[in-house]
Protein backbone atom coordinates (compact mmCIF):
# COMPACT_ATOMS: atom_id res chain seq x y z
CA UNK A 1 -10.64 29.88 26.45
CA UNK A 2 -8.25 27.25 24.06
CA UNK A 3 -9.14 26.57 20.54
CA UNK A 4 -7.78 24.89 17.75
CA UNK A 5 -8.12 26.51 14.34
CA UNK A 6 -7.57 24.39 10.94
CA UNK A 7 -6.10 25.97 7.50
CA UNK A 8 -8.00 26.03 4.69
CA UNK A 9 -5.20 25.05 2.39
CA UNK A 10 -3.32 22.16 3.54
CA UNK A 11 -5.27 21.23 6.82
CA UNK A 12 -2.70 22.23 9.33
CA UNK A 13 -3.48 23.63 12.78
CA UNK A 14 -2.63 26.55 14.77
CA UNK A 15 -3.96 27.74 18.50
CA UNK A 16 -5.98 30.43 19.25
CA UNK A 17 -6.23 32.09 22.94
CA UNK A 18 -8.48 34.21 24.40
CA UNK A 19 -7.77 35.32 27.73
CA UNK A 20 -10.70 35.10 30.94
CA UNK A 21 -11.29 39.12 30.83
CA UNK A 22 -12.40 38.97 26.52
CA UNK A 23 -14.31 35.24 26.83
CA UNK A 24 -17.40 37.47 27.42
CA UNK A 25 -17.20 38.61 23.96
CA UNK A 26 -16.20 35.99 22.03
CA UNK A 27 -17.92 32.23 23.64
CA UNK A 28 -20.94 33.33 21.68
CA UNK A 29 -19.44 33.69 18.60
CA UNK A 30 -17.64 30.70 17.95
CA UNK A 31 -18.73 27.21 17.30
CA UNK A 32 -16.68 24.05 17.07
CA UNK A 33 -17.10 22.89 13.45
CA UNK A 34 -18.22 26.17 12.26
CA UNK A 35 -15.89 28.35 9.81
CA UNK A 36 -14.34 31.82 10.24
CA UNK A 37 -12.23 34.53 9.26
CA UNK A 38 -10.25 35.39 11.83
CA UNK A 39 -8.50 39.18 11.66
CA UNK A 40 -6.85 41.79 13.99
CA UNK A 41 -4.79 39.05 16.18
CA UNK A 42 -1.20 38.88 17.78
CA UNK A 43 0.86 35.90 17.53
CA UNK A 44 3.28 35.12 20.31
CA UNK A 45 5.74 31.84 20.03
CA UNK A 46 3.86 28.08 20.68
CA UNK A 47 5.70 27.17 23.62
CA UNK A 48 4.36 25.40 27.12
CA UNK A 49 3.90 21.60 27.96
CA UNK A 50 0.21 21.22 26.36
CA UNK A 51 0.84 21.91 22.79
CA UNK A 52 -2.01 21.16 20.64
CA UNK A 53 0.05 21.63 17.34
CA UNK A 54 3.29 21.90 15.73
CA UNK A 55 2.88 25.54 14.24
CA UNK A 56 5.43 27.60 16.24
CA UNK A 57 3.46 30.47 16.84
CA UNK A 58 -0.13 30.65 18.29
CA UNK A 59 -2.54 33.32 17.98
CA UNK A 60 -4.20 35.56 20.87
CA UNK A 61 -7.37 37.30 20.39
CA UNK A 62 -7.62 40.78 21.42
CA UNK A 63 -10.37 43.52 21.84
CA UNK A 64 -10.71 44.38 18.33
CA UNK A 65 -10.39 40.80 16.71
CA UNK A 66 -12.88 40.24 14.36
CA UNK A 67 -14.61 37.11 13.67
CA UNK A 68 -16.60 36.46 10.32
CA UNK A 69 -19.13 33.67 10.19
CA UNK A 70 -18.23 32.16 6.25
CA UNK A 71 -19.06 29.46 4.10
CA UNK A 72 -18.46 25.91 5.70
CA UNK A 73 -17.17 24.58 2.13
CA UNK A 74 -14.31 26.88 2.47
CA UNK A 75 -12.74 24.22 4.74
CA UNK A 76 -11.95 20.85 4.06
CA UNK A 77 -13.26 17.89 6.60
CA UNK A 78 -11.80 18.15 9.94
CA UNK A 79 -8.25 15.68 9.73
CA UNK A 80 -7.15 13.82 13.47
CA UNK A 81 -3.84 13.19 12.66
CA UNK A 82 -3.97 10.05 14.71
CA UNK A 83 -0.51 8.95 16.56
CA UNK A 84 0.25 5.25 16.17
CA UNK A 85 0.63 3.81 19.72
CA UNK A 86 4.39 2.65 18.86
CA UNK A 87 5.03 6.30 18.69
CA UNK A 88 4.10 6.87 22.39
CA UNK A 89 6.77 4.69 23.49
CA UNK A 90 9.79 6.11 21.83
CA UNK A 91 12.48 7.74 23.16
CA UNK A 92 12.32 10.90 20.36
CA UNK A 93 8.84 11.68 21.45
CA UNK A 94 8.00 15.05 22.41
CA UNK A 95 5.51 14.66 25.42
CA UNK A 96 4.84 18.59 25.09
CA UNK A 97 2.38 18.24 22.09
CA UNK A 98 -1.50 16.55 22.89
CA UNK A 99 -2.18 13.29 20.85
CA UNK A 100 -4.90 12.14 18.96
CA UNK A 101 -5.52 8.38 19.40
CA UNK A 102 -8.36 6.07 17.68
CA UNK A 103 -7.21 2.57 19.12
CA UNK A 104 -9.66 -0.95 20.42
CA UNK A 105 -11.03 -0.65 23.75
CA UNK A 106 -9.28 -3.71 25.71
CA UNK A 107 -10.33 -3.08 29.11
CA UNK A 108 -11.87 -0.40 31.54
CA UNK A 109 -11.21 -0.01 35.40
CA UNK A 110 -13.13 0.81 38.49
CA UNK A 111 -14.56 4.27 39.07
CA UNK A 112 -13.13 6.05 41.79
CA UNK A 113 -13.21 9.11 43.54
CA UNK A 114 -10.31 11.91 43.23
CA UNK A 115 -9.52 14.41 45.95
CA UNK A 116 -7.51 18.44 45.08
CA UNK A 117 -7.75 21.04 47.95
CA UNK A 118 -11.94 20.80 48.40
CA UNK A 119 -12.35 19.85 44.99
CA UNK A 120 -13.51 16.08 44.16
CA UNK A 121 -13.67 14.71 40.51
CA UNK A 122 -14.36 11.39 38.72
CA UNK A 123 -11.62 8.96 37.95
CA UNK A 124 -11.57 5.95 35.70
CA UNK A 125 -8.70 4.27 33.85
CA UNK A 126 -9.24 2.43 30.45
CA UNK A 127 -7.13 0.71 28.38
CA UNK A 128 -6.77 0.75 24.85
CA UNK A 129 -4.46 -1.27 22.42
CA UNK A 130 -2.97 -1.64 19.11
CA UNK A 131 -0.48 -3.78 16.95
CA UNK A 132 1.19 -5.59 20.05
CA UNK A 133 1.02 -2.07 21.87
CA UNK A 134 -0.79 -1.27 24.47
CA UNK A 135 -1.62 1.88 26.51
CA UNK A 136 -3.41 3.12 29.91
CA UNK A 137 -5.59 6.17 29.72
CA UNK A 138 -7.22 8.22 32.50
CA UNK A 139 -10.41 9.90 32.61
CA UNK A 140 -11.72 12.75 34.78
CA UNK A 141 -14.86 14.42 35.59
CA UNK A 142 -17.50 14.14 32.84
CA UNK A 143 -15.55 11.84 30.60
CA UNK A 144 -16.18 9.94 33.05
CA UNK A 145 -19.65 9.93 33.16
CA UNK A 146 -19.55 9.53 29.07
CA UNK A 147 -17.79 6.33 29.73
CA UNK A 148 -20.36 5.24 31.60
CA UNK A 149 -23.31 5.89 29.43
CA UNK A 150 -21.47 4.18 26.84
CA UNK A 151 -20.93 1.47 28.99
CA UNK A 152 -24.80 0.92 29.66
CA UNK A 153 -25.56 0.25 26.40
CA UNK A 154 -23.80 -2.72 26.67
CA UNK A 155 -21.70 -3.62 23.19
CA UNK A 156 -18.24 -3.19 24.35
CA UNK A 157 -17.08 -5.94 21.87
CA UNK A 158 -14.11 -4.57 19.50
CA UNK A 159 -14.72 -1.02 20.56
CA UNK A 160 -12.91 1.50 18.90
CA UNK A 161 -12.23 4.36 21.26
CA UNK A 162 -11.36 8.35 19.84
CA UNK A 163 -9.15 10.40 21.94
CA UNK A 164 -8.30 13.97 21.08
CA UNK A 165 -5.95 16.30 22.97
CA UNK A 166 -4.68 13.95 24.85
CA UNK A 167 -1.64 14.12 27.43
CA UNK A 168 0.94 11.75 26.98
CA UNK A 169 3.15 10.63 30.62
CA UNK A 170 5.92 8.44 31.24
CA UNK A 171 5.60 7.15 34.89
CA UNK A 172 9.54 6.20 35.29
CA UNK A 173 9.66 7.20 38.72
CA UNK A 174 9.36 3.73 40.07
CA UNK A 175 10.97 0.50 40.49
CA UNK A 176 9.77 -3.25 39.17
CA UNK A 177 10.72 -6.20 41.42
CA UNK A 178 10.14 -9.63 39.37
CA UNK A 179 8.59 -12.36 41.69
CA UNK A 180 9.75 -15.71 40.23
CA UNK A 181 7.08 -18.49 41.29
CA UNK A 182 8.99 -19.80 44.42
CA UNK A 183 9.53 -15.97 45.26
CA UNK A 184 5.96 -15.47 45.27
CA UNK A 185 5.23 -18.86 47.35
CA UNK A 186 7.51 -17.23 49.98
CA UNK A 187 5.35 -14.06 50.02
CA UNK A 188 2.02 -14.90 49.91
CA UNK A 189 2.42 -18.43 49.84
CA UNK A 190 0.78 -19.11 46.99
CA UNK A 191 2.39 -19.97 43.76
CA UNK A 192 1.82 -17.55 40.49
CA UNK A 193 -0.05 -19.93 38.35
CA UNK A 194 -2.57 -20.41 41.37
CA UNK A 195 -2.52 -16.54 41.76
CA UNK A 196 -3.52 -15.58 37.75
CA UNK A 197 -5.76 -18.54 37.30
CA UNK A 198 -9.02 -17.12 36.87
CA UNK A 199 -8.02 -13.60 36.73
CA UNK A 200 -9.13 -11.28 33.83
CA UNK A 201 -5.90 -10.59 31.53
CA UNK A 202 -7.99 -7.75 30.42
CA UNK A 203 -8.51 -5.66 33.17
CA UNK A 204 -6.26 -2.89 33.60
CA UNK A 205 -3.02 -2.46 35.78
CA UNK A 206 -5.31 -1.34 38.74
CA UNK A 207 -7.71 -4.30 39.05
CA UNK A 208 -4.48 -6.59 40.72
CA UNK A 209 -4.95 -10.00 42.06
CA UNK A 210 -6.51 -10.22 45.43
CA UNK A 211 -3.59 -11.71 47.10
CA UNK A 212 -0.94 -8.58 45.62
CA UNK A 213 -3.99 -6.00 46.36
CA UNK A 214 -3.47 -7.06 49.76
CA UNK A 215 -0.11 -5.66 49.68
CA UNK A 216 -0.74 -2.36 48.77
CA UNK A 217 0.17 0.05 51.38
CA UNK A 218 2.00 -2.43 53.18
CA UNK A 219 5.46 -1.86 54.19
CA UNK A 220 7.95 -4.35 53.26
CA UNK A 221 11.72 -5.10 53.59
CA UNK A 222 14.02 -6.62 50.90
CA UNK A 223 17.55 -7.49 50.46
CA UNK A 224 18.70 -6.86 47.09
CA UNK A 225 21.55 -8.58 45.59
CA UNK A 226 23.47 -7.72 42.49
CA UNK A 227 26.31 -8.54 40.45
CA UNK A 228 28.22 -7.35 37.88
CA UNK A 229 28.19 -10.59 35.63
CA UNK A 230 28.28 -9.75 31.55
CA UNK A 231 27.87 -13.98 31.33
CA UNK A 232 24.76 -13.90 32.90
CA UNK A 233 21.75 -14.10 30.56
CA UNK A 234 17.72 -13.82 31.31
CA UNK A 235 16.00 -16.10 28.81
């Protein structure tokens, strides 16, 4: 059991464990947006890939922690700490630490079905965007389905969308071939401007064009070409 505990003081956060074998005696004790005292804990050094804050140490319950129900006006409103997009997509960031992210809703994908082992789960991919920046985001299991009863309301104009604890990943494990228009022609024959007239610009990277979908899982061969030419420029 992961929580997140907030200071009283100057609103920074620390995280709290309690291990499978002492849930038991803690789930009922402890509400999200309630207020304790906390006492009787070890600390052991905030490490791991799933960080959800910057304090170096995080605290473990134990069998004789003791948790005091107190006075909700002890501690101030809850602060997000929201990450600017921009952020994301720099080189210092530390993809260890969960974001917080309140950004528009530009665009939401197709629900599909995701396979572990025996286990099957919920998939959906949104997209969300900000100041020129934009970013995918993938949703599991009942997040899912929380999507989708937003969804049925039907106002999806200028949504603004609230994620917490979020994992950040850089998918760099892949290469980007750039189809000029008579490249394209070649392939599918079908120029580009034919191919993305009509298409949404604001679905997300899954929902391709019919005539690239059609090339997914396909193998295909190409001769690459390159030069070492420092006169050469893109514009």
């Amino acid at each position: 059991m992961e929580l997140v505990f907030q200071d009283k003081q100057e609103g920074g956060k620390i995280h709290a464990s309690i291990r499978r074998t002492l849930i038991y005696k803690f789930q009922n004790e402890i509400s999200e947006g309630k207020v304790y005292g906390i006492q009787n804990f070890s600390t052991t050094p905030n490490g791991g890939i799933y960080r959800t804050s910057h304090h170096p140490y995080k605290i473990n319950f134990q069998f004789g922690t003791k948790v005091t129900l107190l006075d909700a006006k002890l501690v101030p409103d809850i602060k997000h700490d929201y990450i600017p997009l921009s952020v994301l997509s720099s080189i210092e960031f530390d993809q260890d630490y969960l974001v917080n992210i309140l950004r528009v809703l530009v665009g939401v994908g197709t629900e599909r079905e995701l396979q572990v082992d025996e286990n099957k789960t919920k998939l959906n991919v949104i997209a969300i965007e900000s100041d020129g920046f934009r970013i995918e985001c993938t949703l599991f299991g009942t997040y899912v389905d929380k999507l989708n009863g937003f969804l049925s309301i039907g106002e999806v104009q200028n949504v603004v969308i609230s994620i917490e604890f979020a994992k950040v990943k850089s998918f760099q494990d892949s290469t980007t071939f750039v189809l000029f228009d008579g490249d394209a022609t070649a392939l599918i024959n079908k120029g580009c401007a034919n191919i993305l007239q009509g298409h949404d610009k604001n679905f997300v990277s899954e929902h391709l064009a019919k005539e690239f979908a059609e090339l997914v899982d396909k193998s295909l061969l190409f001769i690459i070409e390159s030069r070492n030419d420092q006169t050469f420029k893109l514009e």
